[in-house]
N, C-alpha and C. Protein backbone atom coordinates (compact mmCIF):
# COMPACT_ATOMS: atom_id res chain seq x y z
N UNK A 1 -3.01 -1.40 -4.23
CA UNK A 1 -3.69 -2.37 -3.41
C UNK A 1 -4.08 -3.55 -4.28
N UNK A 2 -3.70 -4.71 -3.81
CA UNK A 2 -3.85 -5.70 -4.60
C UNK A 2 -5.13 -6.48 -3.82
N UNK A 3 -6.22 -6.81 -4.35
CA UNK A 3 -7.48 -7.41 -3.23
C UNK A 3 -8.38 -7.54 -4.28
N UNK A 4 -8.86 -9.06 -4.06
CA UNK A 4 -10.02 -9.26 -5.41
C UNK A 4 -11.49 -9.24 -4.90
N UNK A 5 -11.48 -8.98 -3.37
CA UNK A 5 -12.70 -8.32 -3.25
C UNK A 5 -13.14 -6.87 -2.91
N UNK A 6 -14.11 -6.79 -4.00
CA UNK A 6 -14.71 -5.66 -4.62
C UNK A 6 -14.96 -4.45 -3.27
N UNK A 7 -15.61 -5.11 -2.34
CA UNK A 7 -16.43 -4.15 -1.08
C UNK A 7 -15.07 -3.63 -0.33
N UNK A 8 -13.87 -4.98 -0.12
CA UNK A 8 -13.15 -4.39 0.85
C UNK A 8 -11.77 -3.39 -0.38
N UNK A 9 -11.60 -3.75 -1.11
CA UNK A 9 -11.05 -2.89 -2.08
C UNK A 9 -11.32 -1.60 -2.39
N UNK A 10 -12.36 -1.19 -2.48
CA UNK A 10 -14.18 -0.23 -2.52
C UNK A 10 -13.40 1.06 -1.46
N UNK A 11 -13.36 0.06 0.00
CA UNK A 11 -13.61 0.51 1.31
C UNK A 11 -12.04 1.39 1.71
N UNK A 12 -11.11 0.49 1.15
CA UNK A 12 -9.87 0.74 1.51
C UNK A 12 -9.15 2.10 0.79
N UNK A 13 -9.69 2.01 -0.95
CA UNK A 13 -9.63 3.16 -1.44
C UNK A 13 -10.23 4.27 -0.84
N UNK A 14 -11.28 4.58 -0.60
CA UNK A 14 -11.96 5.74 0.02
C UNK A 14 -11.06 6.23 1.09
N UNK A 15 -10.76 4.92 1.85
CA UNK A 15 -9.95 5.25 3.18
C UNK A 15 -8.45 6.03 2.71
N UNK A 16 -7.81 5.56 1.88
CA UNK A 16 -6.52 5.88 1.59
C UNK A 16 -6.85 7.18 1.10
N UNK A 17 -7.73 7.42 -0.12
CA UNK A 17 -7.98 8.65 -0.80
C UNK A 17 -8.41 9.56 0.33
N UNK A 18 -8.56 9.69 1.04
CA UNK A 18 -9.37 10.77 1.99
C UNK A 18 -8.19 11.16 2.88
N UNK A 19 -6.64 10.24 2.85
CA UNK A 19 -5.96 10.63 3.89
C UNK A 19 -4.38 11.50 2.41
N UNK A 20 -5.12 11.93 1.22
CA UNK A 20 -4.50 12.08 0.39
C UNK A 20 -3.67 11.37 -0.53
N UNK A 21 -3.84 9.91 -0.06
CA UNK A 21 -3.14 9.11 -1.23
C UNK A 21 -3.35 8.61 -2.23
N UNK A 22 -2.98 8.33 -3.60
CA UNK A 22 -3.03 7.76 -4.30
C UNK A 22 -3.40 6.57 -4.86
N UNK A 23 -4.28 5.58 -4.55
CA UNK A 23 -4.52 4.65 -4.92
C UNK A 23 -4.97 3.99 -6.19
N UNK A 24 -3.84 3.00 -6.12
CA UNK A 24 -4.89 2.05 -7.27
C UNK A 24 -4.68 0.27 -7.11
N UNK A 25 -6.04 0.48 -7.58
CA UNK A 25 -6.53 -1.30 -7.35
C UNK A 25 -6.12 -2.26 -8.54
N UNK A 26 -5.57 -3.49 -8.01
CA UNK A 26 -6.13 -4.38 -8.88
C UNK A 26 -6.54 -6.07 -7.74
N UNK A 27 -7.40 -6.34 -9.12
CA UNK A 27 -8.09 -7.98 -8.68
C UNK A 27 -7.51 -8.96 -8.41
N UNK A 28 -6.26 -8.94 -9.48
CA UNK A 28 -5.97 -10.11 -9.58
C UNK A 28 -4.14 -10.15 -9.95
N UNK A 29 -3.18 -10.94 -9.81
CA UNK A 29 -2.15 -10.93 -9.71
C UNK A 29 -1.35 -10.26 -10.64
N UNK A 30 -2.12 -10.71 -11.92
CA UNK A 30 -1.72 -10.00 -13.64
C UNK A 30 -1.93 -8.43 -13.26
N UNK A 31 -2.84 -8.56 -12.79
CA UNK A 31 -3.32 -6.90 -12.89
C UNK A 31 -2.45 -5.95 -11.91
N UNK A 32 -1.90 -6.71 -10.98
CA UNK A 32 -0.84 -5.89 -10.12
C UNK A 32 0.24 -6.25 -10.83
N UNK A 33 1.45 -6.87 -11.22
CA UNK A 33 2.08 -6.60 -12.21
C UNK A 33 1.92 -5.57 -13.14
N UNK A 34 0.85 -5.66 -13.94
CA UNK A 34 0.88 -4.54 -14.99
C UNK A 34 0.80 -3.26 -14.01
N UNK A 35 0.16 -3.21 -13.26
CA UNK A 35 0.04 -1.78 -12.80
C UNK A 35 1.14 -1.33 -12.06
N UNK A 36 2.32 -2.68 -11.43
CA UNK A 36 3.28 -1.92 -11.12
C UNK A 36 4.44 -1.67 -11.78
N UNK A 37 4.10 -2.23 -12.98
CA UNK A 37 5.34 -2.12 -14.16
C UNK A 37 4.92 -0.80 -14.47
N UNK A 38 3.96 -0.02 -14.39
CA UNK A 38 3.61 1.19 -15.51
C UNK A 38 3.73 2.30 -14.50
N UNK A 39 4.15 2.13 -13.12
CA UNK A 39 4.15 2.92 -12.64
C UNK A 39 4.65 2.96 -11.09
N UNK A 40 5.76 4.24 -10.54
CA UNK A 40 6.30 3.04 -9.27
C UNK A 40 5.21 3.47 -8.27
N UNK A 41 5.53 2.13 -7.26
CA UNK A 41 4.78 1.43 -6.15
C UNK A 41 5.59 1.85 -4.79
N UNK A 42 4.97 2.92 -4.17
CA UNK A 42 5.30 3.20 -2.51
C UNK A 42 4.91 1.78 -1.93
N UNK A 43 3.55 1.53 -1.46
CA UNK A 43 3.05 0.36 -0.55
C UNK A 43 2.49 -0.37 -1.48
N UNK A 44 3.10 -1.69 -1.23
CA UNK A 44 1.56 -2.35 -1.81
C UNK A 44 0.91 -3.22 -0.87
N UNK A 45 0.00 -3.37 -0.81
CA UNK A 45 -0.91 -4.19 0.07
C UNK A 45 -1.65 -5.16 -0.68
N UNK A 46 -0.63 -6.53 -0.23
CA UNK A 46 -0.77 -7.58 -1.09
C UNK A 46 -1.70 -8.49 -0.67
N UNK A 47 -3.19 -8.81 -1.20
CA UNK A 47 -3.94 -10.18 -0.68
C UNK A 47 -2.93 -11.43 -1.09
N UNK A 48 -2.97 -12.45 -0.49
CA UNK A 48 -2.36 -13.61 -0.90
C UNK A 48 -3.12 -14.37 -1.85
N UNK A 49 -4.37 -14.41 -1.81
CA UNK A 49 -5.00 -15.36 -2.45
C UNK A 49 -6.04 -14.73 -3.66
N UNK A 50 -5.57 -14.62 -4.55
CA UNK A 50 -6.18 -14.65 -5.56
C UNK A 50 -6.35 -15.04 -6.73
N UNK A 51 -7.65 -14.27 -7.47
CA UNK A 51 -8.22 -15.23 -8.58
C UNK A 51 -7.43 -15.89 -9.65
N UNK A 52 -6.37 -15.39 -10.04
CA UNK A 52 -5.63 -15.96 -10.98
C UNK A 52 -4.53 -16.38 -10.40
N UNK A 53 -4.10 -16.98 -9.19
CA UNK A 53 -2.60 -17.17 -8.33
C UNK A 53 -2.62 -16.21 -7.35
N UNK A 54 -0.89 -17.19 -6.30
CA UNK A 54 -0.81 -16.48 -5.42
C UNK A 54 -0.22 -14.90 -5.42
N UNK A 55 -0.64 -14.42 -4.42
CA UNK A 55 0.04 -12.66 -4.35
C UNK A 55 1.46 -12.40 -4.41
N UNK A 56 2.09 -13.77 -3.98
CA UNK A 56 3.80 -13.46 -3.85
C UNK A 56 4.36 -14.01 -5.26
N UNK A 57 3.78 -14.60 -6.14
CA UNK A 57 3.98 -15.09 -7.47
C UNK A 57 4.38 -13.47 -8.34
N UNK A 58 3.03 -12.61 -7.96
CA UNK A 58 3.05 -11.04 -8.93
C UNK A 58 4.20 -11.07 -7.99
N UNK A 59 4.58 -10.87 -6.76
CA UNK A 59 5.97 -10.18 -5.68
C UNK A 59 7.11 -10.41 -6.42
N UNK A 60 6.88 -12.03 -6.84
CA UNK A 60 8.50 -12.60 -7.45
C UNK A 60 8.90 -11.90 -8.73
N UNK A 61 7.55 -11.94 -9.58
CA UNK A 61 7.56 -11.19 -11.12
C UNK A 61 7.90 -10.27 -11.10
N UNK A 62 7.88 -9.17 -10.15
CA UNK A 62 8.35 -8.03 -10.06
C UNK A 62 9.77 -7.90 -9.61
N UNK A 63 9.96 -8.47 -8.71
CA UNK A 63 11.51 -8.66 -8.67
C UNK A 63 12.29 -9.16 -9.62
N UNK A 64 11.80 -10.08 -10.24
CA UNK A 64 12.46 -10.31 -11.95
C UNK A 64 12.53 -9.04 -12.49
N UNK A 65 11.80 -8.55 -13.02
CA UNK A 65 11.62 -7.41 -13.54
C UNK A 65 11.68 -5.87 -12.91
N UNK A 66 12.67 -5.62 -11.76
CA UNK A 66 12.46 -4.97 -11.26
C UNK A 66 11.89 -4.02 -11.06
N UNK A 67 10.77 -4.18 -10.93
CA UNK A 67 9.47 -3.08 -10.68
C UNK A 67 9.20 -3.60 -8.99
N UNK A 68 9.92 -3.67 -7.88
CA UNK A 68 9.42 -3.89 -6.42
C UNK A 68 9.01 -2.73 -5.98
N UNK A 69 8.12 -2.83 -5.52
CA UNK A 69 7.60 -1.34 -4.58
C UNK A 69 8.38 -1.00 -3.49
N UNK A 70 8.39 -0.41 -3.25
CA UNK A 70 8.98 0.34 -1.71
C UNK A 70 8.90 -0.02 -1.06
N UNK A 71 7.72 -0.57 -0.77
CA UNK A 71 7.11 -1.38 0.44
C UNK A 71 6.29 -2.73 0.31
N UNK A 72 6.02 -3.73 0.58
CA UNK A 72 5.16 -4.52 0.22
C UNK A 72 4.54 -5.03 1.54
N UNK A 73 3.63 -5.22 2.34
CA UNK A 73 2.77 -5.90 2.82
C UNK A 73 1.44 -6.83 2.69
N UNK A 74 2.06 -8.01 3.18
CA UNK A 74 0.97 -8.75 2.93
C UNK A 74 -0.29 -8.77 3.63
N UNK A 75 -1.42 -9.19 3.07
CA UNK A 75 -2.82 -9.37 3.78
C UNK A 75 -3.20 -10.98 3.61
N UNK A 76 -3.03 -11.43 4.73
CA UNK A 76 -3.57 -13.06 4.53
C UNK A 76 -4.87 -13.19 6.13
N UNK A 77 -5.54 -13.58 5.72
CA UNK A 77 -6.45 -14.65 6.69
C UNK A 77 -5.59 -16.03 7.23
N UNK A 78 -4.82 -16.21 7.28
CA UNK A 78 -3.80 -17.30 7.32
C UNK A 78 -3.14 -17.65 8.34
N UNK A 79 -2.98 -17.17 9.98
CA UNK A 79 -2.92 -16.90 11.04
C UNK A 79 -1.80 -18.59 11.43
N UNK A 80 -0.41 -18.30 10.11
CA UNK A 80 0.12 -19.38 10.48
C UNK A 80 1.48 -19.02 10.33
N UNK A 81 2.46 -19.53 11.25
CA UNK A 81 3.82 -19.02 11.08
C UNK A 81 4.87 -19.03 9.81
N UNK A 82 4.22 -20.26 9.50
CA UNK A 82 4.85 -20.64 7.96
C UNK A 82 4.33 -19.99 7.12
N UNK A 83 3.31 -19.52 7.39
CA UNK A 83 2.67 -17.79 6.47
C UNK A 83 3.40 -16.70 6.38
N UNK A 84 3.77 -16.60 7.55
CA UNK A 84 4.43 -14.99 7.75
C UNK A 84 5.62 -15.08 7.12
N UNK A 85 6.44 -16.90 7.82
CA UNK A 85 7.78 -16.63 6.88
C UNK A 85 8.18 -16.34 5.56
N UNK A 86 7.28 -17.61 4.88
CA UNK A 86 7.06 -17.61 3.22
C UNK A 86 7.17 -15.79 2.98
N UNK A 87 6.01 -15.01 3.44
CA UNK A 87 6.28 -13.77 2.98
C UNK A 87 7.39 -12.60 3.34
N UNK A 88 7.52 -12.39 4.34
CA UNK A 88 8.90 -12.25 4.66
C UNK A 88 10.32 -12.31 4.09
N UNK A 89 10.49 -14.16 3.70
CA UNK A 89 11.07 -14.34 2.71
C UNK A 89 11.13 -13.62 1.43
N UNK A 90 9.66 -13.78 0.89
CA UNK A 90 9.10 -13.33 -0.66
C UNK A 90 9.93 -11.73 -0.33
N UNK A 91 10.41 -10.83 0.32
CA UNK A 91 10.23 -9.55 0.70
C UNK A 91 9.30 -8.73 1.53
N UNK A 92 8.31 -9.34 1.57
CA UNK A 92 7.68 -8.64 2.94
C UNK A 92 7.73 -7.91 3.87
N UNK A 93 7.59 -6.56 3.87
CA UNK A 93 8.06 -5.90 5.07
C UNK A 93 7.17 -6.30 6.52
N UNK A 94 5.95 -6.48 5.94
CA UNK A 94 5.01 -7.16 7.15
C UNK A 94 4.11 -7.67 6.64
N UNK A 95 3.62 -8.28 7.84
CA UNK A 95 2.83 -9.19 6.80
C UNK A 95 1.41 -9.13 8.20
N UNK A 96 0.24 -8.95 7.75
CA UNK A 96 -1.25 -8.02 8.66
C UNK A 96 -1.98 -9.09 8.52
N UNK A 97 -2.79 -9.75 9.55
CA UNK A 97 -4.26 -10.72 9.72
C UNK A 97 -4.99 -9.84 9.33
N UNK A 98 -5.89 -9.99 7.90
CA UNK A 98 -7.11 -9.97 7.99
C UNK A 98 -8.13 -10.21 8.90
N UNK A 99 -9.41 -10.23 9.30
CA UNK A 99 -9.54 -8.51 8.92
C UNK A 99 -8.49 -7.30 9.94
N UNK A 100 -8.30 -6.32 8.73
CA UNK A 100 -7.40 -5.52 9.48
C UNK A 100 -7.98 -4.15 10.20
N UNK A 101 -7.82 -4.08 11.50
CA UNK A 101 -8.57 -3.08 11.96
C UNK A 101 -7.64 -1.46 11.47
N UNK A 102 -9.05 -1.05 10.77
CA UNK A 102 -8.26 0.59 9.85
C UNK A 102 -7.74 1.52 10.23
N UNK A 103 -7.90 1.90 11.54
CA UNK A 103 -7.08 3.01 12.62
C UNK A 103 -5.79 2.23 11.79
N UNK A 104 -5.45 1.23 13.00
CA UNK A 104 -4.35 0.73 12.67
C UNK A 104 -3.24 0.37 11.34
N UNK A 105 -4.21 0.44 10.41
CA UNK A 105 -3.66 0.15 8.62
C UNK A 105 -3.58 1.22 8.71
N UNK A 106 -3.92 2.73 8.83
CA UNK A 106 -3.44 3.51 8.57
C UNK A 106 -2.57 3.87 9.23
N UNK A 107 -2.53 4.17 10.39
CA UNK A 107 -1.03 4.22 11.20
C UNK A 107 0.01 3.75 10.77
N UNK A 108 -0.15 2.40 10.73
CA UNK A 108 1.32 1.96 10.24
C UNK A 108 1.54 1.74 8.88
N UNK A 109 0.57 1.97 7.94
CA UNK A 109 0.87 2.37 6.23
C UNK A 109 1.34 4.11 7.07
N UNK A 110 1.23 5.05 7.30
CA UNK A 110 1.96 6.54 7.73
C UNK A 110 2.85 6.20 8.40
N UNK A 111 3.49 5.29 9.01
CA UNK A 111 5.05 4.85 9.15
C UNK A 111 5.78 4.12 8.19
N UNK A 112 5.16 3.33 7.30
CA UNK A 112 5.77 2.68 6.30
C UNK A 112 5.82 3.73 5.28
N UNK A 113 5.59 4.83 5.02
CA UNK A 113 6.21 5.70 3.94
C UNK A 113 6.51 7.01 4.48
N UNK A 114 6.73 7.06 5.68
CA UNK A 114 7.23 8.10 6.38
C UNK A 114 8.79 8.14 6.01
């Protein structure tokens, strides 16, 4: 999970861990790179906007370097078409409006690695 805020990052782990998965966080774009170079990536759940650059910048780096996850979805507040494409493009399997209601993130994160 890529998300540089703390509460909803916090929130999302608990959620994932409790349905048996694996999680791990990072803040910031560097920090998802490294963490998906060291180790492979089923979903990732990409914020777009963060502290050190955008989310599809780590997407591209990883495709250089082929470390792509399995899955990638984006998380933007961004509720714009030229949003969705850009990611899409980037690889995106989907791309979710913040805020995301959690029934639903989990449902369809349990179809995306089904």
């Amino acid at each position: 999970m890529v998300e540089d805020n703390d509460l909803v990052s916090g929130a999302l782990r608990v959620l994932f861990e409790e349905t048996g998965r694996r999680v791990t966080v990072a803040g910031t774009a560097a920090a998802a790179v490294s963490a998906a170079t060291r180790e492979n990536v089923d979903l990732m759940l990409l914020d777009l906007t963060l502290p050190d650059g955008d989310g599809l910048g780590a997407l591209e780096e990883l495709r250089v370097t082929h470390h792509l996850p399995r899955i990638t979805v984006a998380l933007t507040g961004r509720d714009e078409p030229a949003v969705s494409e850009r990611c899409r493009a980037a690889g995106c399997t989907d791309v979710l409006l913040k805020p995301v209601p959690l029934r639903e993130l989990l449902r369809r994160s349990a179809e995306w690695l089904d």
